[in-house]
Protein backbone atom coordinates (compact mmCIF):
# COMPACT_ATOMS: atom_id res chain seq x y z
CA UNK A 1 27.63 6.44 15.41
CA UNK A 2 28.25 3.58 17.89
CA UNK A 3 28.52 -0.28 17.74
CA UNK A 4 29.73 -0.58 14.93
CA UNK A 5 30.26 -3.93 13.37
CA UNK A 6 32.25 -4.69 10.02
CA UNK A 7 30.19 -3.63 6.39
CA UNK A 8 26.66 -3.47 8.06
CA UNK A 9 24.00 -3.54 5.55
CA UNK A 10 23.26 -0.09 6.33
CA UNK A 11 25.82 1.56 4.74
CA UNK A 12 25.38 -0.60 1.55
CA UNK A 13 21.56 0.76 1.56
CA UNK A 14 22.68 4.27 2.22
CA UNK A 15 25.23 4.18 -0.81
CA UNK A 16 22.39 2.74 -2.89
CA UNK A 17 20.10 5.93 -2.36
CA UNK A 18 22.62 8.09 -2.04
CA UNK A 19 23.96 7.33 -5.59
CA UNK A 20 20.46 6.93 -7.23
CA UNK A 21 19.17 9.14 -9.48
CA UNK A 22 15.88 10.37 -11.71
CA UNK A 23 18.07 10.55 -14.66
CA UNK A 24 20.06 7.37 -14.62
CA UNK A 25 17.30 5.00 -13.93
CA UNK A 26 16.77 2.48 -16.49
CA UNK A 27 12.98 3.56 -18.53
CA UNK A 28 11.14 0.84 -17.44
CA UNK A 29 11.77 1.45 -13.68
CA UNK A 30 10.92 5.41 -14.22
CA UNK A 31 7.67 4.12 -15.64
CA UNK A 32 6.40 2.36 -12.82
CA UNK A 33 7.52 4.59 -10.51
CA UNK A 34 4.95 7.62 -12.34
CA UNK A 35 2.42 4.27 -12.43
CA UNK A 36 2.81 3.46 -8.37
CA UNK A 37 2.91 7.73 -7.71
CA UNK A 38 -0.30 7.81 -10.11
CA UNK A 39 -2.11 4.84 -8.43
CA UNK A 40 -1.03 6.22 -4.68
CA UNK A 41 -2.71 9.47 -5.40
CA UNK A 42 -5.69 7.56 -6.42
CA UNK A 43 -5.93 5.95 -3.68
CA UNK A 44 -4.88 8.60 -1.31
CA UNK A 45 -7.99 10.65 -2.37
CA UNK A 46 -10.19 7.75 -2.52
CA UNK A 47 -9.75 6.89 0.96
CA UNK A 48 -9.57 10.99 2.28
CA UNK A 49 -13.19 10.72 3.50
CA UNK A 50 -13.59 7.46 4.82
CA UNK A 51 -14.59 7.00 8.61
CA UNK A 52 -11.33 5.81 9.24
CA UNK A 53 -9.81 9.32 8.06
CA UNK A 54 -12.37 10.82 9.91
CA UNK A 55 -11.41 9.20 13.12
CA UNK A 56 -7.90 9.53 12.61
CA UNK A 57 -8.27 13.44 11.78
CA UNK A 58 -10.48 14.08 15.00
CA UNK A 59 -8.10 12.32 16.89
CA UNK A 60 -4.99 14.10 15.24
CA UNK A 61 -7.05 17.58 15.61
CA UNK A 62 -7.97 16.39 19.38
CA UNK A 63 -3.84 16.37 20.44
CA UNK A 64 -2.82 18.63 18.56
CA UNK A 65 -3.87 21.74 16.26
CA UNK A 66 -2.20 23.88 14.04
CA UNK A 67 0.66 23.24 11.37
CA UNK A 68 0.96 24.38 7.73
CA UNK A 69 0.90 20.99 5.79
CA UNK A 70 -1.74 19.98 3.68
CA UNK A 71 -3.50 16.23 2.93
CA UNK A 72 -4.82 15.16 -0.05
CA UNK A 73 -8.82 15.41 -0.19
CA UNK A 74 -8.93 17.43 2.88
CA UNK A 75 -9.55 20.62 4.12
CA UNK A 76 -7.39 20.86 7.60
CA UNK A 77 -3.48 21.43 8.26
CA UNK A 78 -1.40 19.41 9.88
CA UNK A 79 2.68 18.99 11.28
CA UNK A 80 4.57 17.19 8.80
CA UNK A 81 4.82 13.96 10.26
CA UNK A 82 0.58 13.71 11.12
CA UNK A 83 0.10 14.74 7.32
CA UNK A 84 2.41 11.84 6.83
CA UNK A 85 0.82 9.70 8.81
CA UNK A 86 -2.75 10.53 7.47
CA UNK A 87 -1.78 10.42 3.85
CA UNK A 88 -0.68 6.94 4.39
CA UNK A 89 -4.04 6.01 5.93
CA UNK A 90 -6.22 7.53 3.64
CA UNK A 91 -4.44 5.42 0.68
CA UNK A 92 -4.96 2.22 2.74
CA UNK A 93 -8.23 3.00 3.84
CA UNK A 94 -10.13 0.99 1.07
CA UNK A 95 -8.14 -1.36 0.96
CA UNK A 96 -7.23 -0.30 -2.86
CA UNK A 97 -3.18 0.17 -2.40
CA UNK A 98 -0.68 -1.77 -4.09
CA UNK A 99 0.66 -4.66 -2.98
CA UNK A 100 4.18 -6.26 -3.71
CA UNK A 101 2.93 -9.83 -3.91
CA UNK A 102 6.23 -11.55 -2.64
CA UNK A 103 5.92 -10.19 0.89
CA UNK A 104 2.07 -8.92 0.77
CA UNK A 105 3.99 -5.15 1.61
CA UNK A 106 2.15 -2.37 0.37
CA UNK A 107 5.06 -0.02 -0.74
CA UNK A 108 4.32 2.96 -1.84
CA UNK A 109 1.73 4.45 1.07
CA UNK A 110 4.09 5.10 3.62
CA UNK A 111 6.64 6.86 1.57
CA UNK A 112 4.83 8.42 -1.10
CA UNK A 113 2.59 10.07 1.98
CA UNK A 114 5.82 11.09 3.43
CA UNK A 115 7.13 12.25 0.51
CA UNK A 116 4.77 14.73 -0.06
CA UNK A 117 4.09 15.50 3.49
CA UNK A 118 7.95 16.92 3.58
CA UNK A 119 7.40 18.20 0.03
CA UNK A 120 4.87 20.77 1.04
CA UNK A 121 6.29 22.07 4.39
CA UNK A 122 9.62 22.78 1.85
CA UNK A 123 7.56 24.17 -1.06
CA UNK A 124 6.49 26.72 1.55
CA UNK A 125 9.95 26.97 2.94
CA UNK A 126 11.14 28.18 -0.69
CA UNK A 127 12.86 24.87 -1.16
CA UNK A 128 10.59 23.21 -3.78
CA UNK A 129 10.95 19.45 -4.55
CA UNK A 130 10.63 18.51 -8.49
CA UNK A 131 9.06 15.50 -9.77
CA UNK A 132 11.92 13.98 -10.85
CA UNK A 133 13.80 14.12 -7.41
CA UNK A 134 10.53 12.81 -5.46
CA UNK A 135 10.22 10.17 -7.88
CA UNK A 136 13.81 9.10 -7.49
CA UNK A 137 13.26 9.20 -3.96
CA UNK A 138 9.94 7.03 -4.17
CA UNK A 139 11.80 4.69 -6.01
CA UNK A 140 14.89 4.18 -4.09
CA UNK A 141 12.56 4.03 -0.53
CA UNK A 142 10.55 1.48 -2.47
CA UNK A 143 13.53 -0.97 -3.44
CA UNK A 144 14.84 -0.55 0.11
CA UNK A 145 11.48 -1.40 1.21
CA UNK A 146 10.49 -4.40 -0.66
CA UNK A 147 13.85 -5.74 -0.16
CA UNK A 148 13.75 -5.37 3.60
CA UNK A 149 10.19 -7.25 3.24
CA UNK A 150 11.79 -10.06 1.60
CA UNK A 151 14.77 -10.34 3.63
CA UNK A 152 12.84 -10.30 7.02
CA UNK A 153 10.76 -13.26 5.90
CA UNK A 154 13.51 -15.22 4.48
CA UNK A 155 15.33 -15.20 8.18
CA UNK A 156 11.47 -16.50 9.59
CA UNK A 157 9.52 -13.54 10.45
CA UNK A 158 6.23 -14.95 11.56
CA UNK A 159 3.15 -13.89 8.65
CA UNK A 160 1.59 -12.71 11.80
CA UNK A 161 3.59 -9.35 11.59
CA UNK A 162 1.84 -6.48 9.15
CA UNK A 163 4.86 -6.33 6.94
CA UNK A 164 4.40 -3.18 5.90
CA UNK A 165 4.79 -1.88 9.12
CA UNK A 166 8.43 -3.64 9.60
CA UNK A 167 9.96 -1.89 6.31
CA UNK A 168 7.90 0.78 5.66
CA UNK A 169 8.91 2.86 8.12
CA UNK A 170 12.99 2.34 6.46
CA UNK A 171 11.52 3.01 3.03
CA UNK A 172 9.98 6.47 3.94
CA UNK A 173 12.91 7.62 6.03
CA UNK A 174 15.47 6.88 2.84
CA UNK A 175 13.25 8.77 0.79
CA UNK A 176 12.40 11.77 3.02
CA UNK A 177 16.43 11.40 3.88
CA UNK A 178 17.43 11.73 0.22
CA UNK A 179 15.04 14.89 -0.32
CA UNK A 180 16.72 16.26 3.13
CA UNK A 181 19.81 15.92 1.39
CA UNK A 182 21.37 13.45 4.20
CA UNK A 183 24.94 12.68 4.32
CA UNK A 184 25.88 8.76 3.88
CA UNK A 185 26.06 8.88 8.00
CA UNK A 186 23.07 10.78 8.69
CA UNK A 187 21.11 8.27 6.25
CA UNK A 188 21.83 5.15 8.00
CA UNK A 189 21.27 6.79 11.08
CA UNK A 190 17.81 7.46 9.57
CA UNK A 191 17.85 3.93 8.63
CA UNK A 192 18.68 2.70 12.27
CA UNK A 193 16.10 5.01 13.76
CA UNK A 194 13.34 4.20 11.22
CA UNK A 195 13.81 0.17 12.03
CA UNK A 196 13.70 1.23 15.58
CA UNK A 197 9.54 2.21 15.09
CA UNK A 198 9.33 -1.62 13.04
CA UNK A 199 5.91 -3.00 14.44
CA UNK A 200 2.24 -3.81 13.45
CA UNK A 201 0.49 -7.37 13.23
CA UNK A 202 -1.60 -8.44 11.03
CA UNK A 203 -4.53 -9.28 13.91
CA UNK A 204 -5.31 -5.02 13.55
CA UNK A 205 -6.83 -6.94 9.82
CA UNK A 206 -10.46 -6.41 10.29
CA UNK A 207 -10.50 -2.87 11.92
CA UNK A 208 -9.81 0.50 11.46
CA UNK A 209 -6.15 0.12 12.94
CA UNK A 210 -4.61 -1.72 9.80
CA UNK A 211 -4.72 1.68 8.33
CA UNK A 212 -2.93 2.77 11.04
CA UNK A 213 -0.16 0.82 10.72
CA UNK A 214 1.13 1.96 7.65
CA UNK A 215 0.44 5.49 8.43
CA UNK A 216 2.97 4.94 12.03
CA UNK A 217 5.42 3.94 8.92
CA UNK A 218 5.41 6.77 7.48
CA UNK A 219 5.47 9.28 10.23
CA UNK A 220 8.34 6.84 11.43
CA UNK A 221 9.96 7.48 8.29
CA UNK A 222 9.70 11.75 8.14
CA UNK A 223 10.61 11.73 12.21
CA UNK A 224 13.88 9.35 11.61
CA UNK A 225 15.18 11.64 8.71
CA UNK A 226 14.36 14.92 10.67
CA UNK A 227 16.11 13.51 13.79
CA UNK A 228 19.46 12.22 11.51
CA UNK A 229 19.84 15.46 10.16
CA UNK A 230 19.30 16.98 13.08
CA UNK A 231 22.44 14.69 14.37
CA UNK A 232 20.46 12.34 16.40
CA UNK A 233 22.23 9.29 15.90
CA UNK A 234 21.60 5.19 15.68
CA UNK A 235 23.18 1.91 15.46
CA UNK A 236 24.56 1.08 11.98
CA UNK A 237 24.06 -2.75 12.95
CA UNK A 238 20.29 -2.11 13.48
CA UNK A 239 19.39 -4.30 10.64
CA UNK A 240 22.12 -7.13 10.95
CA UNK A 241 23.48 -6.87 14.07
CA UNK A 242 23.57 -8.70 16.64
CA UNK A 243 19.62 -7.44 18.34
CA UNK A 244 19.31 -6.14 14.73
CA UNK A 245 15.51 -5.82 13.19
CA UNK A 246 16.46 -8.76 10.86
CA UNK A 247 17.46 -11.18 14.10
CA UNK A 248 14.70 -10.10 16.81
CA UNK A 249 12.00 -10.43 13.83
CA UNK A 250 12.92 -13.81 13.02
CA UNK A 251 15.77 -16.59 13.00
CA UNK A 252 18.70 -14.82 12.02
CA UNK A 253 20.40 -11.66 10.68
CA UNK A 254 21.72 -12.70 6.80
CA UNK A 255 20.71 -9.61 4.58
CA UNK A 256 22.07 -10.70 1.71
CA UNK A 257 18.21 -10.39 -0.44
CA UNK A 258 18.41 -6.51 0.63
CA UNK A 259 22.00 -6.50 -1.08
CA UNK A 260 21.66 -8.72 -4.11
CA UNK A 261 21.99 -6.99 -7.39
CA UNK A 262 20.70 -4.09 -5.56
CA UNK A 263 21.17 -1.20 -8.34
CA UNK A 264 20.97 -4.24 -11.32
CA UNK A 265 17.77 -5.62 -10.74
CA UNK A 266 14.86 -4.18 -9.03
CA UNK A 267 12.71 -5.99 -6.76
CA UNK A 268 9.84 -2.64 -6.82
CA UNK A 269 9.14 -4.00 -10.64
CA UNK A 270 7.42 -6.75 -8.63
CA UNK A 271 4.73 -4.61 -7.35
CA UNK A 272 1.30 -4.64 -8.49
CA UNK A 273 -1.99 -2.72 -8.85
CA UNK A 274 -5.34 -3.81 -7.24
CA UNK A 275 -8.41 -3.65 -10.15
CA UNK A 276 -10.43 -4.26 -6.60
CA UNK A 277 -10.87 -2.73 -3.20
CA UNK A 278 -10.26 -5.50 -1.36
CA UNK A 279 -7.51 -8.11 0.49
CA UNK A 280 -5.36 -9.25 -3.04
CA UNK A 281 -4.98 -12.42 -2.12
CA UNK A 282 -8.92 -12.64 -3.01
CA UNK A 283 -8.51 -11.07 -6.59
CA UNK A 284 -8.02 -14.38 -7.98
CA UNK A 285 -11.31 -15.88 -6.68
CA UNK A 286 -13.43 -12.90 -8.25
CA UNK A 287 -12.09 -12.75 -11.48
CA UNK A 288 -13.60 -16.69 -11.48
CA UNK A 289 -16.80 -15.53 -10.12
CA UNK A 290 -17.29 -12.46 -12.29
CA UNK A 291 -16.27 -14.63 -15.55
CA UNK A 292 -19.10 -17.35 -14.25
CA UNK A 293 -21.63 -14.35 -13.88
CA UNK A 294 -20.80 -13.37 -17.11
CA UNK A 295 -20.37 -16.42 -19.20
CA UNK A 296 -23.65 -17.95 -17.87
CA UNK A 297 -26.12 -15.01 -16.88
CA UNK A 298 -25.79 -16.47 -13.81
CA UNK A 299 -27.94 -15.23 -10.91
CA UNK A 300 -27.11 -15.75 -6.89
CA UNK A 301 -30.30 -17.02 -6.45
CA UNK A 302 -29.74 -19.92 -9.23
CA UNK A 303 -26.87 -21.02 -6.65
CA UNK A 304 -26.72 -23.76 -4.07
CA UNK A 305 -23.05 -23.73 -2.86
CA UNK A 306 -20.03 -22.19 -4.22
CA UNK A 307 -16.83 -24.50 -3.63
CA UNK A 308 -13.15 -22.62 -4.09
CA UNK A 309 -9.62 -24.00 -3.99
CA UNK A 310 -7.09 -20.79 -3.87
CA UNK A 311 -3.70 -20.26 -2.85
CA UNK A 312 -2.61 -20.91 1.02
CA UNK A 313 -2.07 -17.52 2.10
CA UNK A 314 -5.35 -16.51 0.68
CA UNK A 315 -6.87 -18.24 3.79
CA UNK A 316 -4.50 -17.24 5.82
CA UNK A 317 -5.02 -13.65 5.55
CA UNK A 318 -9.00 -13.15 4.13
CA UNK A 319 -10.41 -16.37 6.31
CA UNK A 320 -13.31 -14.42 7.65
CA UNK A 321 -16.25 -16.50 7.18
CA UNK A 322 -19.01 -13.78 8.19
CA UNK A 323 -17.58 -10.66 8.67
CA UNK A 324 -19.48 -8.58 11.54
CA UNK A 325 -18.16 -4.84 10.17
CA UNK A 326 -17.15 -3.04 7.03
CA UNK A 327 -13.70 -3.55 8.05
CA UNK A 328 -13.80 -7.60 8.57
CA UNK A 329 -15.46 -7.43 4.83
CA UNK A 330 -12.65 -6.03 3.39
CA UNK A 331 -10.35 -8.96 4.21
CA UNK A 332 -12.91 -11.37 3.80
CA UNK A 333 -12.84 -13.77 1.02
CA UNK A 334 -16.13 -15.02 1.49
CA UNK A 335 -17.47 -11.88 1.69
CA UNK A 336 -16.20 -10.60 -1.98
CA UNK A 337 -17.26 -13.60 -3.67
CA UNK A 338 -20.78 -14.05 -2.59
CA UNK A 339 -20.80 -9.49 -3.98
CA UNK A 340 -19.61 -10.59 -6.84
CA UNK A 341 -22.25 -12.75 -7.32
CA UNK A 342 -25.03 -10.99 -5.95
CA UNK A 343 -23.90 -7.88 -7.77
CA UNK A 344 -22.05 -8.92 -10.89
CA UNK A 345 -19.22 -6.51 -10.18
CA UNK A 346 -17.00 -5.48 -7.66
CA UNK A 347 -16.57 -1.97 -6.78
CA UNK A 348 -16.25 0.45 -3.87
CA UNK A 349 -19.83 -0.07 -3.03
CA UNK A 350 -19.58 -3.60 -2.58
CA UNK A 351 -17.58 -2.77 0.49
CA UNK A 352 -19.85 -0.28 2.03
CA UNK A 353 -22.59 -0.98 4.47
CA UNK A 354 -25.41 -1.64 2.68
CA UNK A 355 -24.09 -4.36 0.51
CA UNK A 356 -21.56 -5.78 4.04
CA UNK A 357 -25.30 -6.25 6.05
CA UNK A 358 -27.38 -7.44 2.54
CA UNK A 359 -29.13 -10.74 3.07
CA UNK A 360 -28.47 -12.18 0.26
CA UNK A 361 -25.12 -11.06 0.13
CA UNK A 362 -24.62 -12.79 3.85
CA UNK A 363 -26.93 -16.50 2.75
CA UNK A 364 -24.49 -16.66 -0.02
CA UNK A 365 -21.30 -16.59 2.72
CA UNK A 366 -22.59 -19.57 4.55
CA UNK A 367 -22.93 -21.71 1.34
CA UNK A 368 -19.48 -20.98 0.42
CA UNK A 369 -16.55 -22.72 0.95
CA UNK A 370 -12.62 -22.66 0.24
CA UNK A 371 -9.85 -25.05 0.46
CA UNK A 372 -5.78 -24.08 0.27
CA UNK A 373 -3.89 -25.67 -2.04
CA UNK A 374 -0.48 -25.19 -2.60
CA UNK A 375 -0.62 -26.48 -6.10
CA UNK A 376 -2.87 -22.88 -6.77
CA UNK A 377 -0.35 -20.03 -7.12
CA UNK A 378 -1.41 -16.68 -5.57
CA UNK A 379 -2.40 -15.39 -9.00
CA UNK A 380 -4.38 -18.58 -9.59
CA UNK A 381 -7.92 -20.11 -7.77
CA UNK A 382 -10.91 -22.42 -8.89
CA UNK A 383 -14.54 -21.98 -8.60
CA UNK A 384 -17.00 -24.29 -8.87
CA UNK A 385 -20.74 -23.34 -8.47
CA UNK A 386 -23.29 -25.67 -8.08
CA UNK A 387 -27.16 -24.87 -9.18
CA UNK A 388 -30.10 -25.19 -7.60
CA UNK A 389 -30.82 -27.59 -10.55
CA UNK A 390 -27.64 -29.91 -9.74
CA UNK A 391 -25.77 -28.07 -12.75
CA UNK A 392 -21.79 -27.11 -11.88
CA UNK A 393 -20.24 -24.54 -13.44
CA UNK A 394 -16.45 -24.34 -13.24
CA UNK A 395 -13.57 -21.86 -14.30
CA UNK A 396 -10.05 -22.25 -13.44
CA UNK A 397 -8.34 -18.33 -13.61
CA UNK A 398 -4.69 -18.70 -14.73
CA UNK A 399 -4.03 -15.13 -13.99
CA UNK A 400 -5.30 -12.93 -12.30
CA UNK A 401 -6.25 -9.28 -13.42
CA UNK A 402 -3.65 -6.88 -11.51
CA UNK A 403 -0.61 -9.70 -11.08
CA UNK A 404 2.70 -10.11 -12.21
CA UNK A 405 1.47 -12.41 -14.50
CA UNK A 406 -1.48 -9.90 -16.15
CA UNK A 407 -0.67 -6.32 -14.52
CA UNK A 408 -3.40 -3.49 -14.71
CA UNK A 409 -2.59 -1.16 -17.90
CA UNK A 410 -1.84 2.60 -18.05
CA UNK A 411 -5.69 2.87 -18.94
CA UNK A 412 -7.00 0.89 -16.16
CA UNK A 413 -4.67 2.97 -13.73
CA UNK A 414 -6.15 6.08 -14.97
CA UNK A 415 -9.72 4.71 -14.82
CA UNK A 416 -9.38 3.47 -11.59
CA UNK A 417 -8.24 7.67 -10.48
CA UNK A 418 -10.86 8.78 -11.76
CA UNK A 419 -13.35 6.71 -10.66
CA UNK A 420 -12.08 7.87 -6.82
CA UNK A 421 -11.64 11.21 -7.54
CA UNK A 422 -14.17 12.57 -9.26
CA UNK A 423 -16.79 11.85 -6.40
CA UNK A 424 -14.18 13.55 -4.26
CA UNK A 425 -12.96 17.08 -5.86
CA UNK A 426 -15.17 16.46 -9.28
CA UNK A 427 -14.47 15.70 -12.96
CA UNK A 428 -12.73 18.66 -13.64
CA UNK A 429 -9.71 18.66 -11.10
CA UNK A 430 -9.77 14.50 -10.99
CA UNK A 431 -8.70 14.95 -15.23
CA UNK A 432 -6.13 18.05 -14.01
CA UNK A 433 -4.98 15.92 -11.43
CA UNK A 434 -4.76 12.76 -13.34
CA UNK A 435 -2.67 14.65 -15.73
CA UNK A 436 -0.08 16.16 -13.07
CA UNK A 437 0.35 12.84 -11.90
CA UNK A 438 1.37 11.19 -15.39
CA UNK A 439 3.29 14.61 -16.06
CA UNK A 440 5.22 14.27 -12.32
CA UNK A 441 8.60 14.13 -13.88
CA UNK A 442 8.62 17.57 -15.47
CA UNK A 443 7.27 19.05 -12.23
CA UNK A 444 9.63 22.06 -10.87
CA UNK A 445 7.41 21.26 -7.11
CA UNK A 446 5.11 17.89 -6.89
CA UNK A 447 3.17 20.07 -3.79
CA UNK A 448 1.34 21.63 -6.95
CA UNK A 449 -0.81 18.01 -6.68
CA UNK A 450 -2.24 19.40 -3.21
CA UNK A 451 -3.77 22.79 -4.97
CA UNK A 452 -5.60 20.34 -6.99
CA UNK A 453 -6.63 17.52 -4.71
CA UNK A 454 -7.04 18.94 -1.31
CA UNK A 455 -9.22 21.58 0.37
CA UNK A 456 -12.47 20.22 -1.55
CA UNK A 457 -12.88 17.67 1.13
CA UNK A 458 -13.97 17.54 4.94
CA UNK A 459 -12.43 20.13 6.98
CA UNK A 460 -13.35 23.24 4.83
CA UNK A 461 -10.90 25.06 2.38
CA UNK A 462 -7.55 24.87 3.77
């Protein structure tokens, strides 16, 4: 270890993981981390077939081949770190992962993916990890994460940066570090080496690459906590040093938000679960237009314009007006509401080709419009339609389905899994699956998931 300055942060985040554990966790915070491990898999084998995955597995196959670990919903073998990487992509791929609403960080891809990237090269090492250690792990990368998150935009980290890209990396290599069984040195070495990969901005939105961004995170994460154990070693100032992540990113180094009642209160409670495939800064805006669908059998071609006011950064992030690929569509407000309308519901298909190039769906775009207002709070938005017949229809949602304020339930978790596995590795082994996730904490080795939810997909049987 060199450069040492007085207390750095990173020790205080090493002691934090290193004294976690499955058992002493408060119930509530065991809960959602079986809820975020439940809606990751979901997502993970959702998005295992997409063209993005497909890309990404060519291109991994293309540099490299062989390697013994396994991805969920496919049928290849990769190193540890690519299965990493591609788990994290698949689970971002639809644009279905969680999202910790402070910081817009999705949390659990990159270290969940790493997780059990790391936990099937051990489970064939004879070293199996159980459910309750991976979840503790989960849960204290996830704190670390969403702390980081909040603590680089707080010293003035431009919105421009892909935050999960800056923390993710840090949350996955505490996690894979804790399975590793790191030392308190080795760990913030990890920590040092994982903000050392920090990168991704948000203008890869609209393409295949913001997948890729979270996946780099989570490789980042398995490679820094190979290297520290290894006894490659790192800054301990990397975060709030002088040059630290915390000071290049933005205006200053104060870490005090990754340190505040850090083991009291947990800042991973504020994470939340999409009920939609899409950007959820846009969730608000649907649950209007579905409710106006509903409430008034109202028909897209009974509409003349469709007016909006929604939170700021709901423009800033989904402004896409007419989006000219799948990809744009997914982080396109304008896109989502004139589906929801056309379709009366909003599902994976809405996001797929047929309904992205539908002319209705794209006449609709161009008589929408939006406004920010910071009065609207991100779970909040209004939509107005008016009729062909000079009628407006208004609804004002208060919150949203899937925020802090009105979180999906256990049930719509669970229906949400199924729904993207069953196309995927069928009824049968999405229910088996569905039930090893929700039973993860009794697991003696959570690589038992990947007999049930890979091999079924492209690539053959593994």
């Amino acid at each position: 270890m060199s450069n040492q300055t007085k207390d750095p942060v990173t020790y205080r985040m090493a002691d934090f993981a290193g004294a976690l554990t499955w058992d002493t966790l408060p119930d509530r915070v065991r809960t959602e981390g079986v809820r975020a491990w439940t809606n990751w898999v979901a997502c993970a084998l959702g998005g295992s077939a997409t063209s993005a995955m497909d890309a990404a597995v060519q291109g991994m196959l293309a540099m490299a081949s062989g390697g013994s670990v396994r991805v969920l919903g496919r049928g290849q073998r990769f190193c540890v770190a690519d299965a990493a990487l591609l788990g994290a992509l698949a689970s971002t791929s639809q644009t279905y992962d969680d999202t910790h609403l402070a910081t817009t960080t999705h949390p659990t891809g990159p270290i969940a993916s790493a997780l059990l990237a790391v936990a099937d090269k051990l489970s064939q090492e004879g070293q199996p990890v159980s459910g309750a250690s991976m979840l503790g792990a989960l849960i204290a990368g996830m704190e670390l994460e969403c702390r980081m998150s909040c603590a680089i935009l707080a010293n003035g980290a431009s919105r421009g940066w892909f935050i999960t890209g800056l923390s993710g990396g840090i949350g996955a290599g505490v996690a894979v570090g804790l399975v590793l069984g790191l030392t308190r040195e080795q760990m913030v070495d990890a920590i040092g080496l994982a903000a050392t990969h920090a990168g991704g901005m948000r203008a890869t939105h609209g393409s295949m690459a913001m997948t890729y961004v979270p996946g780099m995170a989570a490789r980042a994460g398995v490679a820094s906590a190979y290297f520290a154990q290894a006894g490659f070693t790192c800054s301990a100032i990397s975060i709030d040093g002088k040059n630290g992540l915390l000071q290049v990113l933005g205006n200053g180094s104060d870490a005090a938000l990754i340190t505040q009642g850090l083991g009291d209160r947990f800042e991973m409670m504020n994470n939340t679960y999409k009920p939609y495939p899409c950007g959820i800064v846009i969730h608000p805006a649907l649950d209007a237009c579905l409710h106006l669908v509903r409430a008034h059998g109202l028909s897209h071609a009974d509409i003349a314009h469709i007016d909006m006011r929604v939170n700021p950064n709901t423009l800033a992030l989904t402004w896409r007006k007419l989006p000219v690929n799948v990809f744009e569509a997914q982080v396109s407000l304008f896109h989502w509401v004139a589906a929801a309308f056309v379709h009366g519901a909003i599902g994976i298909a809405q996001g797929e080709p047929d309904c992205v190039w539908d002319p209705r769906v794209r006449d609709l775009q161009e008589r929408a419009s939006a406004m920010a207002d910071d009065a609207v709070a991100d779970n909040q938005a209004y939509v107005t339609v008016t009729t062909r017949d000079g009628k407006k229809l208004s609804y004002f949602v208060e919150n949203a389905i899937g925020s802090m304020s009105n979180p999906l339930s256990d049930a719509m978790i669970d229906a949400k899994f199924l729904a993207l596995a069953e196309p995927l590795i069928g009824a049968h082994a999405g229910a088996e699956s569905l039930a090893a996730c929700r039973s993860v904490p009794a697991s003696g080795d959570v690589a038992e998931i990947l007999d049930l939810g890979s091999g079924a997909g492209p690539g053959g049987a593994s």
